[in-house]
Protein backbone atom coordinates (compact mmCIF):
# COMPACT_ATOMS: atom_id res chain seq x y z
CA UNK A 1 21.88 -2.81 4.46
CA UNK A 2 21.24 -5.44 2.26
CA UNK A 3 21.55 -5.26 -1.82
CA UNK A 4 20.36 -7.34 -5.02
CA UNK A 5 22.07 -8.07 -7.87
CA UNK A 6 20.70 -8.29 -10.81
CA UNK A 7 21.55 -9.75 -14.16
CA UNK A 8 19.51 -8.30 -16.97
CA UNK A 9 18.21 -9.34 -20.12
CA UNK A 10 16.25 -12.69 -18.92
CA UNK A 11 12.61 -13.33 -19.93
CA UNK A 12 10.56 -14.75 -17.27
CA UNK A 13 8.00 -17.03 -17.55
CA UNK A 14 5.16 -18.86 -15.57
CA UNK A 15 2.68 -18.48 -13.22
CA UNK A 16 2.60 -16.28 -9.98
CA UNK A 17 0.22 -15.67 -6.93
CA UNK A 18 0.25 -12.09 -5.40
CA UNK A 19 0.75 -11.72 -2.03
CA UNK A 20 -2.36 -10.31 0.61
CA UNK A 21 -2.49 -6.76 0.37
CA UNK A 22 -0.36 -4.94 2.42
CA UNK A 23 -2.21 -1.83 3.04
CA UNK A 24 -5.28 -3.77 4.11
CA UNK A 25 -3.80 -6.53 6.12
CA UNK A 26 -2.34 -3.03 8.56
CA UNK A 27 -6.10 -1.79 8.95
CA UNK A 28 -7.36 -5.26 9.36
CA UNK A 29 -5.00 -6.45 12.06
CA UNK A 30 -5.21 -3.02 13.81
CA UNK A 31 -8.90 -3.41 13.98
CA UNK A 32 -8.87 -6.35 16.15
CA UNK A 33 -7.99 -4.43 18.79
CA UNK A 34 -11.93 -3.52 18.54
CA UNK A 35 -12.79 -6.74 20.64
CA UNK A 36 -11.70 -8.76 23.76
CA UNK A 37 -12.51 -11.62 21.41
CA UNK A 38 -10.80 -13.90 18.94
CA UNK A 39 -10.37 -12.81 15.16
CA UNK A 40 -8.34 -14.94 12.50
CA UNK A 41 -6.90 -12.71 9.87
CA UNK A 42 -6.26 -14.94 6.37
CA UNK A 43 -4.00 -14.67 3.68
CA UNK A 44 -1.72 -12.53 5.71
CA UNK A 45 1.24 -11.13 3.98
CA UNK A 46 5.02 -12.36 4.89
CA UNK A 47 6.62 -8.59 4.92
CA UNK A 48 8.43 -6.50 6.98
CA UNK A 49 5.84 -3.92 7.84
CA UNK A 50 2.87 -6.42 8.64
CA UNK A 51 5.24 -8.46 10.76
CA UNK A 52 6.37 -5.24 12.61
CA UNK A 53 2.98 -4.45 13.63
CA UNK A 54 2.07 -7.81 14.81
CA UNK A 55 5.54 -7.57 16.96
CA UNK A 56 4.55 -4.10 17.98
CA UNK A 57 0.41 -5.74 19.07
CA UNK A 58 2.04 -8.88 20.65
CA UNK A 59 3.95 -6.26 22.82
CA UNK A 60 1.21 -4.39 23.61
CA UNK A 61 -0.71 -7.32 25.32
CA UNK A 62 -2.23 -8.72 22.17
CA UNK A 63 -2.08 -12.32 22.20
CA UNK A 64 -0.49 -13.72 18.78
CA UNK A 65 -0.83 -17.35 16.96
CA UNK A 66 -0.19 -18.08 14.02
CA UNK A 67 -2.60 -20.89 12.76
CA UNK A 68 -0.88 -21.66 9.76
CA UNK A 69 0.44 -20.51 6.60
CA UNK A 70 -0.45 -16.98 6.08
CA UNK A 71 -3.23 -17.40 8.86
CA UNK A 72 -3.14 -15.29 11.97
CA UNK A 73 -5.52 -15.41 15.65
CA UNK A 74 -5.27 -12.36 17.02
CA UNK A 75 -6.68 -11.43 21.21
CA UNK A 76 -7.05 -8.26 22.71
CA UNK A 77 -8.19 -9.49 25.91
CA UNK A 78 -4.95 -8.02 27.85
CA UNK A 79 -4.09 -4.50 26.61
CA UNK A 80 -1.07 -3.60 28.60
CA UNK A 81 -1.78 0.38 28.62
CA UNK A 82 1.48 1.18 30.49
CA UNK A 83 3.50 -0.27 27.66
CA UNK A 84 1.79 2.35 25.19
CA UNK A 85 4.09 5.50 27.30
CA UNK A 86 7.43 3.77 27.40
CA UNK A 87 10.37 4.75 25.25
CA UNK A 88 10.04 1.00 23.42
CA UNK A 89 6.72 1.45 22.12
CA UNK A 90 7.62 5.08 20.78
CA UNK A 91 10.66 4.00 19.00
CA UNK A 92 8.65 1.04 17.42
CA UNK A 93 5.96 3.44 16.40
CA UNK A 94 8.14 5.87 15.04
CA UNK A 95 9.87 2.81 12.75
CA UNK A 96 6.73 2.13 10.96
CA UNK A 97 4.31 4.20 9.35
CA UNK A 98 1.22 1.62 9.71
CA UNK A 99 1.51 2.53 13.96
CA UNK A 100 -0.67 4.96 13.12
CA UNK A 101 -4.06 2.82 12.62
CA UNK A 102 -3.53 1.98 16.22
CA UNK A 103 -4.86 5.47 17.32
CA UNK A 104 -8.36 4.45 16.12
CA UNK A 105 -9.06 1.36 17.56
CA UNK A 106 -7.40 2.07 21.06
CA UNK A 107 -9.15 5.47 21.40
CA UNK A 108 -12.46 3.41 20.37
CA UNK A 109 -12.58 0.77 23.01
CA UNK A 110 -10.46 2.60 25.69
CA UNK A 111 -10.62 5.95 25.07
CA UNK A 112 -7.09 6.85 25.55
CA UNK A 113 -4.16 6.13 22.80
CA UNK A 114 -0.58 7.16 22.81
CA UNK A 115 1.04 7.25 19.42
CA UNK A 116 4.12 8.16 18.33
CA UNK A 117 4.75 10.43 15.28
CA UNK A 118 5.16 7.26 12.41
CA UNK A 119 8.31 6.88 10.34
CA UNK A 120 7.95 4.54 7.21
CA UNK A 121 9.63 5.80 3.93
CA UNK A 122 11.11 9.33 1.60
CA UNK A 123 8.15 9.81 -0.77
CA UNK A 124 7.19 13.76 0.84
CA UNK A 125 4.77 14.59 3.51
CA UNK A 126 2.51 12.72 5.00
CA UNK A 127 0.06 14.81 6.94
CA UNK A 128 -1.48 13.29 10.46
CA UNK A 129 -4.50 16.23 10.26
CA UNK A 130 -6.99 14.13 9.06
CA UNK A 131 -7.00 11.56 11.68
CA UNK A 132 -6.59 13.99 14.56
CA UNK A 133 -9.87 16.44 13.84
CA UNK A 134 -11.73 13.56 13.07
CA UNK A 135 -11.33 12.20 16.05
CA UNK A 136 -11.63 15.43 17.16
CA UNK A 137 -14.90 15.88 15.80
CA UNK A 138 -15.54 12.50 18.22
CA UNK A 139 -14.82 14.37 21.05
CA UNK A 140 -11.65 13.72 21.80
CA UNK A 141 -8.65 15.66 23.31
CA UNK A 142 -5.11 16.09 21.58
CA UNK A 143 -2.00 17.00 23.34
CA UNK A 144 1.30 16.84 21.49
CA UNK A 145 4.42 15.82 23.83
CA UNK A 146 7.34 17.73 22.41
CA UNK A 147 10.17 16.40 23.67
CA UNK A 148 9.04 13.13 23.24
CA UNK A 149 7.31 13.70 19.87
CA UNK A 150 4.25 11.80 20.88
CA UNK A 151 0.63 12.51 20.73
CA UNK A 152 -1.95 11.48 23.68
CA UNK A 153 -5.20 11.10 22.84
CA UNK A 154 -7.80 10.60 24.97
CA UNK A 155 -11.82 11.20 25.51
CA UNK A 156 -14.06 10.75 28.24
CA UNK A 157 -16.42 9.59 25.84
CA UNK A 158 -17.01 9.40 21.90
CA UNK A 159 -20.06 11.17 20.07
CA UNK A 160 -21.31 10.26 16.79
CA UNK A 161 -21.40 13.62 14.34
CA UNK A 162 -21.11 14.78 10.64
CA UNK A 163 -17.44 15.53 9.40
CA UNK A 164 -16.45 16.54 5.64
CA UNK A 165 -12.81 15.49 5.42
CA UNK A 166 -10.34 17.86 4.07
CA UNK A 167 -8.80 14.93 2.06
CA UNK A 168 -9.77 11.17 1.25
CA UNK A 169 -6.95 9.63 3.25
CA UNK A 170 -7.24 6.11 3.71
CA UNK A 171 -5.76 5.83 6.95
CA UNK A 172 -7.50 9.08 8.39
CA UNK A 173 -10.41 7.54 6.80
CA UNK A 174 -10.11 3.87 8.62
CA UNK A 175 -8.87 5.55 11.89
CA UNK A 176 -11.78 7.72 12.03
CA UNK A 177 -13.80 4.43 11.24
CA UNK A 178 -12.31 2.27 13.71
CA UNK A 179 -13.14 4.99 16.45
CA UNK A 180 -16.25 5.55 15.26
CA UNK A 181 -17.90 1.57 15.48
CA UNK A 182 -17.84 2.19 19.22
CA UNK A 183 -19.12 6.14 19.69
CA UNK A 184 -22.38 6.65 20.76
CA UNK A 185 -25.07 7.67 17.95
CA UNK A 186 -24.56 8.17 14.18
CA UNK A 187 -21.44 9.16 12.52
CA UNK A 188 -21.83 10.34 9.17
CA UNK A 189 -18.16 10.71 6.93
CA UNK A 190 -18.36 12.86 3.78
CA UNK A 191 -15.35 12.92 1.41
CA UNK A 192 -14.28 9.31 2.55
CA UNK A 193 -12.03 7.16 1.06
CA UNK A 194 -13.10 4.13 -0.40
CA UNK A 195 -10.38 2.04 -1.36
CA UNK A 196 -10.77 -1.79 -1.51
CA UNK A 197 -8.55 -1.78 1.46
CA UNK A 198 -11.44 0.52 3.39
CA UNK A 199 -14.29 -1.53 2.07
CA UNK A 200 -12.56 -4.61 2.96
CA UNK A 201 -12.61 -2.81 6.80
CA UNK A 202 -15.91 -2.12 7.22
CA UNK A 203 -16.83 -5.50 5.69
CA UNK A 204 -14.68 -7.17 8.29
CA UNK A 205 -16.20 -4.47 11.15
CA UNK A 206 -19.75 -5.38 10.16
CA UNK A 207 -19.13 -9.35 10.58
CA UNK A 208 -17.81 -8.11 14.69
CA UNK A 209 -21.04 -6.36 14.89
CA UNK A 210 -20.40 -2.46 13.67
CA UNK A 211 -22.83 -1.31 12.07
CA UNK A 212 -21.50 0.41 8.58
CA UNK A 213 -23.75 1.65 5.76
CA UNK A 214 -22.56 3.30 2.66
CA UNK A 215 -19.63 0.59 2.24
CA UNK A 216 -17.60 1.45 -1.43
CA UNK A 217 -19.23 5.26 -1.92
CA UNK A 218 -16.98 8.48 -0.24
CA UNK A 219 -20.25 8.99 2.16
CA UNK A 220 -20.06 6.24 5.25
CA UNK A 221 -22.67 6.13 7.91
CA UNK A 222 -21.78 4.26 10.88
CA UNK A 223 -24.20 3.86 13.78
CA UNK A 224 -22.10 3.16 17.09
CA UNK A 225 -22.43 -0.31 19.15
CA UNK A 226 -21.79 -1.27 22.70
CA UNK A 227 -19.20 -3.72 21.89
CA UNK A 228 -17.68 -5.95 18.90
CA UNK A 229 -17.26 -9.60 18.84
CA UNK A 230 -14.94 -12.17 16.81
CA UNK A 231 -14.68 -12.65 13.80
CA UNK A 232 -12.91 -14.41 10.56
CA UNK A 233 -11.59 -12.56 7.85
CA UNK A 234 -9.67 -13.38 4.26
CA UNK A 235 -7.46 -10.37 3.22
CA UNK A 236 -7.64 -9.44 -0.75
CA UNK A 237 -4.92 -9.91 -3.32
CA UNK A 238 -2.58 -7.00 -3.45
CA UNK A 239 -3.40 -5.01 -6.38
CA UNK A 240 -0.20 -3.32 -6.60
CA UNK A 241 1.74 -6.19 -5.98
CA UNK A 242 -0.42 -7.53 -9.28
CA UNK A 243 0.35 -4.20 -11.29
CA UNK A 244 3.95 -4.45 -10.21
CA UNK A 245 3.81 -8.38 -12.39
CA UNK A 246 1.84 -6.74 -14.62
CA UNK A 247 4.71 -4.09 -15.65
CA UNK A 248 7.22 -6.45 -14.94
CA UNK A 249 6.15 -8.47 -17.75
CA UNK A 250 5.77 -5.84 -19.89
CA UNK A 251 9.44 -4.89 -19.28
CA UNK A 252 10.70 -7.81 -20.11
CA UNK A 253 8.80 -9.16 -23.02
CA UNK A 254 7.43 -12.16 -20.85
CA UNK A 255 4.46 -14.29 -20.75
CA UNK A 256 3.25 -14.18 -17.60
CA UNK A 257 -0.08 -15.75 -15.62
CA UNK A 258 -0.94 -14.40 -12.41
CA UNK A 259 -3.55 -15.98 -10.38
CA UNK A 260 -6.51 -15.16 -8.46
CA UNK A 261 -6.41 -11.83 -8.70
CA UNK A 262 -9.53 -10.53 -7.37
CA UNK A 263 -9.71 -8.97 -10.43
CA UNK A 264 -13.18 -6.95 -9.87
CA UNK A 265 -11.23 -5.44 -6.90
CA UNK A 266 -8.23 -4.04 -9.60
CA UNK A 267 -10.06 -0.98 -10.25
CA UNK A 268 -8.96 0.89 -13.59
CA UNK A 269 -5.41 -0.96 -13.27
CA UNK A 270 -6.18 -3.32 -17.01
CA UNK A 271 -7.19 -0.15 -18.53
CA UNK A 272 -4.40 1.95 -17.47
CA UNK A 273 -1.74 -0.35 -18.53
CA UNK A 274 -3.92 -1.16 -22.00
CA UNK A 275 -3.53 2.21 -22.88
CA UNK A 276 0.24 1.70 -22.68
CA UNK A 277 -0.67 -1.01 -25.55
CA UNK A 278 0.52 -3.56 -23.28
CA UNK A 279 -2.01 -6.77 -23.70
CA UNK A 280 -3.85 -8.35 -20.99
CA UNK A 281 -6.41 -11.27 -21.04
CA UNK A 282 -8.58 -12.38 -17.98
CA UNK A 283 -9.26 -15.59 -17.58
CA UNK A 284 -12.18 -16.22 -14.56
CA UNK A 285 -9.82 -14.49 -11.74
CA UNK A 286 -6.55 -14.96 -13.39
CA UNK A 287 -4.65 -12.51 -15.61
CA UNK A 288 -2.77 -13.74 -18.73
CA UNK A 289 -0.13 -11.44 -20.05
CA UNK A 290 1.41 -12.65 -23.41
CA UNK A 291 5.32 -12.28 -24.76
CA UNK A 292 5.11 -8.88 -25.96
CA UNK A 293 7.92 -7.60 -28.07
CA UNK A 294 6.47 -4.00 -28.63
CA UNK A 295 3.47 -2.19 -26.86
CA UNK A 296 2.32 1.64 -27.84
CA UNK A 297 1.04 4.46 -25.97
CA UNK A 298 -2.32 5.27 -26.81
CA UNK A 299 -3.18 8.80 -27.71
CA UNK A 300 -6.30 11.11 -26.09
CA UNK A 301 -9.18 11.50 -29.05
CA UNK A 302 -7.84 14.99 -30.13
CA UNK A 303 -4.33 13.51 -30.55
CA UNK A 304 -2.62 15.07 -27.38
CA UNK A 305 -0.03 12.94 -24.89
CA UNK A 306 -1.51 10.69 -22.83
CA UNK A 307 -1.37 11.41 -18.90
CA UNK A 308 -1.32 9.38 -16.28
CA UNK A 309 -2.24 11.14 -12.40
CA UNK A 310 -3.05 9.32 -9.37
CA UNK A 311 -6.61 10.07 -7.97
CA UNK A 312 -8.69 8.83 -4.68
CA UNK A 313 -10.67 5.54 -5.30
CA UNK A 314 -11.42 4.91 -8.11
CA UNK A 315 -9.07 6.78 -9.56
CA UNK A 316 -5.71 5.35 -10.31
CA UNK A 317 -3.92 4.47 -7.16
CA UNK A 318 -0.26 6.50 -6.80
CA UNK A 319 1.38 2.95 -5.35
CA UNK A 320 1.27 2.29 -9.11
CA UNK A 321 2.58 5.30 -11.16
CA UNK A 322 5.94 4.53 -10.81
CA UNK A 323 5.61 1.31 -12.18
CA UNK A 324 3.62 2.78 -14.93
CA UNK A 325 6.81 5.39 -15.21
CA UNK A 326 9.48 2.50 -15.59
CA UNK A 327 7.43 0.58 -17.87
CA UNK A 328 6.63 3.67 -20.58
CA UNK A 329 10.34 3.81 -20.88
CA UNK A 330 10.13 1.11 -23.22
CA UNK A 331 7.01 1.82 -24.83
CA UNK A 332 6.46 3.52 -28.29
CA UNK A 333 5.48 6.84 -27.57
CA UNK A 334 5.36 9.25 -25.11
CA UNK A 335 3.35 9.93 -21.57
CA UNK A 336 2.99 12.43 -19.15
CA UNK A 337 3.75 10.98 -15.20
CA UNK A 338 1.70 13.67 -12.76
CA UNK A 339 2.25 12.36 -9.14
CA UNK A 340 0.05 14.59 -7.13
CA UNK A 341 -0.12 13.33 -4.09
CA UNK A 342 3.97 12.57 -3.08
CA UNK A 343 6.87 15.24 -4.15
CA UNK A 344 9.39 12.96 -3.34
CA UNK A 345 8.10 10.05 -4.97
CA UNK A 346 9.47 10.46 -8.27
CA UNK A 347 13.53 11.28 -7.64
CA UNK A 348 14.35 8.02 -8.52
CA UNK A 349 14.35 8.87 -11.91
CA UNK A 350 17.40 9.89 -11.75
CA UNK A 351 18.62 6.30 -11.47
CA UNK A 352 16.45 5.66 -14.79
CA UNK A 353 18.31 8.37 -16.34
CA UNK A 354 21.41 6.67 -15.49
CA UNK A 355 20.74 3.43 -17.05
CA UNK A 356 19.96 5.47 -20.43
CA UNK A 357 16.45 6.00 -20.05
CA UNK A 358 14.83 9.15 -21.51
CA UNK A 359 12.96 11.40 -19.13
CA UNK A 360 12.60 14.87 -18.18
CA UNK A 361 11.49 15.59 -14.65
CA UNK A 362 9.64 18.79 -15.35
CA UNK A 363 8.93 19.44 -11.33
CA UNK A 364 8.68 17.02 -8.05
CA UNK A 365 5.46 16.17 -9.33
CA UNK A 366 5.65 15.63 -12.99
CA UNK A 367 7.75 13.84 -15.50
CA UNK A 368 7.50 13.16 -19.27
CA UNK A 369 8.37 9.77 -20.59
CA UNK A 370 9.60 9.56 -23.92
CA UNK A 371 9.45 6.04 -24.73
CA UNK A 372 12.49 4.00 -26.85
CA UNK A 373 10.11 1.04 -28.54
CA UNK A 374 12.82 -1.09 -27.45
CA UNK A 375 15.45 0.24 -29.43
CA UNK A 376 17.88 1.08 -26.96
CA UNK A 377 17.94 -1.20 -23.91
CA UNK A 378 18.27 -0.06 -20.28
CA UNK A 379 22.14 -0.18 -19.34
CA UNK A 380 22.89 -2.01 -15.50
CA UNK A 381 23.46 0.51 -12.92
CA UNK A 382 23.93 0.98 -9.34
CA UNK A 383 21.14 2.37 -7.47
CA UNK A 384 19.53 2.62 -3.99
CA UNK A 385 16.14 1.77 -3.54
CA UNK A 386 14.14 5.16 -1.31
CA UNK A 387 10.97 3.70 -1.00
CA UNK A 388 8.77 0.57 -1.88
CA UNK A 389 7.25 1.07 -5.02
CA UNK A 390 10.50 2.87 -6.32
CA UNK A 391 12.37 -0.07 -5.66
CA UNK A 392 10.02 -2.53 -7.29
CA UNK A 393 10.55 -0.22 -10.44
CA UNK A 394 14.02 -0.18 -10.50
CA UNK A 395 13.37 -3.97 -9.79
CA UNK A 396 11.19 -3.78 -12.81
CA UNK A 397 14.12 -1.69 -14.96
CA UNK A 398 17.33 -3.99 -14.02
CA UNK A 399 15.56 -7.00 -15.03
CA UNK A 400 15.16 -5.30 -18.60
CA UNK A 401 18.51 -4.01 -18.75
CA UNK A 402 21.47 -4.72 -20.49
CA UNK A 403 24.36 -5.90 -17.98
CA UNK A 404 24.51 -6.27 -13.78
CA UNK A 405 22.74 -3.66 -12.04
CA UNK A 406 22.63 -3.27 -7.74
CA UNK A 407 20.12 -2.08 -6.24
CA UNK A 408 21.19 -1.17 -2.55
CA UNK A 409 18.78 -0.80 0.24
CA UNK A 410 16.42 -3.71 -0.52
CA UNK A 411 14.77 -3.58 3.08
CA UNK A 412 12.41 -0.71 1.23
CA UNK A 413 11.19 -3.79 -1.21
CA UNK A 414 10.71 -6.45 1.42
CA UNK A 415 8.69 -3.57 3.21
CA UNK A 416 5.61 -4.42 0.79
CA UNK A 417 6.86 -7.36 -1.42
CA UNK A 418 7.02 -10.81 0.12
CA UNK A 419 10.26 -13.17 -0.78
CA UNK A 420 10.24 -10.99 -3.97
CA UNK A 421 13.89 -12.42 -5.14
CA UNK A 422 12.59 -16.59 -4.14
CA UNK A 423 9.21 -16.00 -6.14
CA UNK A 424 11.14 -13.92 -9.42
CA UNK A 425 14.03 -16.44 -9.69
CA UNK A 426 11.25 -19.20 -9.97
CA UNK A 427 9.82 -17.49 -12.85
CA UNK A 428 13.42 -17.21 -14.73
CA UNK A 429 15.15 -14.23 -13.34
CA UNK A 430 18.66 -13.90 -11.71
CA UNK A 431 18.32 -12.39 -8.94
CA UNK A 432 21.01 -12.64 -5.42
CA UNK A 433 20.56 -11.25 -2.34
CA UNK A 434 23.69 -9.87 -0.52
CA UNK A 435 24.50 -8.39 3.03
C-alpha cells in the first residue's frame, strides 16, 4: 500500500489540464461492446479504474490498441463468452465497481451477461436494483448464483417499454441505455439521469447508429436498431477533477489557470464554489483562479447558513461535496455539508478534525463546517485515504497545512486522478510517493 508525503504550507502556481472524465470514459469504453466494429475512444484517462476495465475487455476477447497518447481502438469482433463464467473474470469484476456497465451492452448484442457483484470503494451502499428491473422491464431473466455471488442475465429477446426509475442512477441509467439501442421497438425512460457523462453516451450511441431522443432531459426515448457501427469519440474534461483544482487553489491561496475546461459542461460547480466567496474568472474555456488570501461564505436572503446537498443532474454532483467540505474549513463563515446520497462518505472528517479543523458531524449524512478565515492553519497528520474523492480532500487539506502530513492508501487517489503527485509538484507542491 503505497503513501504520500506531504509538506504543507507551499503555494502553487501555473497552469493545469484536467484529465478525461473518469465516469464517462467507463460508459464510453463499455459501450463499444455495442458493435463488431472499430471505435477510437479520445482523451482517455491514465487511471487505475479505466485501465482495469480495458484489461478486464482485452480479456474478454476485445481487441485493444492504443493509437496514441490518451487515444484508444477498441474491437468487439471476438467476444470470448466462456471467459465471462470463469473464476478470473469474477474476481476482476468484483475489484472494480465500473464491471458493472458491462451488463448492458453484453445483454444488448448477445443477450446473455454474467456479472459479478462490483467492488470499488467505502462510501455506503450502492444498490444494483435499478439496473436489474430495467432490464427486467426488457425482458430479461435474473438469476443470482450464491455461492459464487454472480448474477446471469440473459433474454431470449429484448422489448422496447415504458419504465419510471425508482432513482436517477447514472449507471442503471446508461446500462438500461446500452441494452436498450438494440431491443426491438421504443423504449421510453422516465426519471433518467442526465449527467454530462450520460449525454456524452447517447451522443456517442447516436454517431454508431442508436437512435436516442430526449438527450440532456430525465425523459429518454430510444427507438431500437438492428445493429451499431463504428465510431470516433472525444471524452469530456473531468469536472470533478476541475472542482478538485478549483478547491485546491482555494486551500492554498494560489493562482491557478486550468485549461479547457468544457466549462458549459461544469454545471452549477462556479456558482457553488462562488458562494464560498472563492473567485473565479472564465476566460473562453479556461478557468482563472486568483491568489486568494481570504474567501467568505455567502449567506441565504433571510440570513440563515448556507447548505450545500448533492442532487441528480443538474444538481450539484456528490463527487464534489467533500471537496467543498475541506475547502469551507478555511473559509469565513459557516456551512452546512448534507451528503444524501453516501453514509459513509463523510467519516473522513475525522482526519480533518485531527489536523485542527472545526467540524461537527451531526449524522452519516450531515456535517457543519465552521470555517477559521485562515486564522488557525491545518496541522500535518497521518491519515488513510477510504475512497477517491476523500483522498483528493485530504490531498487538498495537507497541502494547506502546517507541517508533514501522510496520507496512506493512495491507490484510492490514482483510482480517479491521473499522475496526481507528477502534475501537483509541477505546479509548486512537495509531494513523494512511497511504497
Amino acid at each position: 500500500m503505497s503513501s504520500f508525503i506531504i509538506e504543507g504550507g507551499k503555494k502553487l502556481a501555473g497552469e493545469i489540464l484536467p484529465q478525461g472524465a473518469k465516469n464517462e470514459a467507463l460508459e464510453v469504453i463499455s459501450a463499444t461492446i455495442l458493435t463488431s466494429e472499430p471505435v477510437v475512444i479520445k482523451n482517455v484517462p491514465d487511471i487505475l479504474d479505466v485501465n482495469n476495465l480495458i484489461a478486464l475487455m482485452s480479456k474478454m476477447g476485445v481487441r485493444v490498441m492504443k493509437l496514441g497518447e490518451k487515444e484508444y481502438r477498441f474491437q468487439a469482433d471476438k467476444i470470448d463468452m466462456d471467459y465471462l463464467m470463469s473464476d478470473e473474470f469474477v474476481q476482476r469484476c468484483a475489484a472494480l465497481r465500473g464491471s458493472i456497465l458491462l451488463l448492458g451492452p453484453l445483454l444488448g448484442r448477445f443477450r446473455k451477461a454474467y456479472i459479478a457483484k462490483p467492488g470499488g470503494d467505502q462510501i455506503g451502499r450502492r444498490r444494483l436494483d435499478t439496473h436489474f428491473i430495467g432490464v427486467q422491464k426488457l425482458g430479461a431473466k435474473l438469476n443470482h448464483d450464491f455461492s459464487r455471488n454472480v448474477y446471469e442475465i440473459s433474454a431470449d429477446d429484448l422489448q422496447g417499454t415504458y419504465m419510471l426509475l425508482d432513482e436517477a442512477s447514472i449507471t442503471g441509467t446508461a446500462n438500461i441505455i446500452m441494452a436498450a439501442v438494440l431491443a426491438k421497438g421504443k423504449t421510453t425512460v422516465y426519471n433518467a439521469a442526465c449527467e454530462p457523462y450520460i449525454q456524452q453516451l447517447c451522443r456517442m450511441l447516436n454517431a454508431m447508429g442508436a437512435k436516442i431522443s430526449g438527450i440532456s432531459s430525465n425523459l429518454l426515448t430510444i427507438e431500437g436498431v438492428e445493429e451499431l457501427h463504428g465510431t470516433e469519440h472525444t471524452i469530456l474534461p473531468d469536472m470533478i477533477e476541475v472542482g478538485s483544482f478549483i478547491g485546491m487553489a482555494a486551500m492554498t491561496g494560489s493562482s491557478l489557470t486550468i485549461r479547457n475546461v468544457s466549462y458549459d459542461n461544469l454545471g452549477m460547480i462556479p456558482d457553488m464554489f462562488a458562494r464560498l466567496g472563492i473567485e473565479i474568472h472564465r476566460n473562453g474555456d479556461d478557468i482563472i483562479i486568483p491568489e486568494q488570501e481570504h474567501y467568505e461564505v455567502a449567506s441565504y436572503m433571510d440570513g440563515s447558513i448556507m447548505s450545500f446537498a448533492d442532487a441528480p443532474w443538474p444538481g450539484l454532483t456528490p463527487d464534489l461535496l467533500s471537496v467543498f467540505l475541506v475547502v469551507a474549513t478555511q473559509a469565513k463563515g459557516s456551512v452546512l455539508i448534507h451528503q444524501k446520497m453516501f453514509e459513509s462518505r463523510l467519516f473522513f472528517v475525522d482526519k480533518l478534525i485531527d489536523m485542527g479543523a472545526q467540524i461537527i458531524l451531526c449524522d452519516p449524512h450531515r456535517a457543519v463546517v465552521i470555517g477559521h478565515d485562515r486564522r488557525v492553519r491545518l496541522k500535518g497528520a497521518r491519515m488513510t485515504s477510504p475512497d477517491i474523492r476523500a483522498g483528493i480532500a485530504l490531498l487538498i487539506a495537507a497541502l494547506s497545512a502546517e507541517g508533514t502530513s501522510m496520507i496512506s492508501n493512495i491507490e484510492q487517489i490514482d483510482r480517479g486522478y491521473e499522475n496526481i503527485e507528477a502534475r501537483l509538484v509541477a505546479l509548486g507542491a512537495d509531494i513523494k510517493r512511497i511504497p
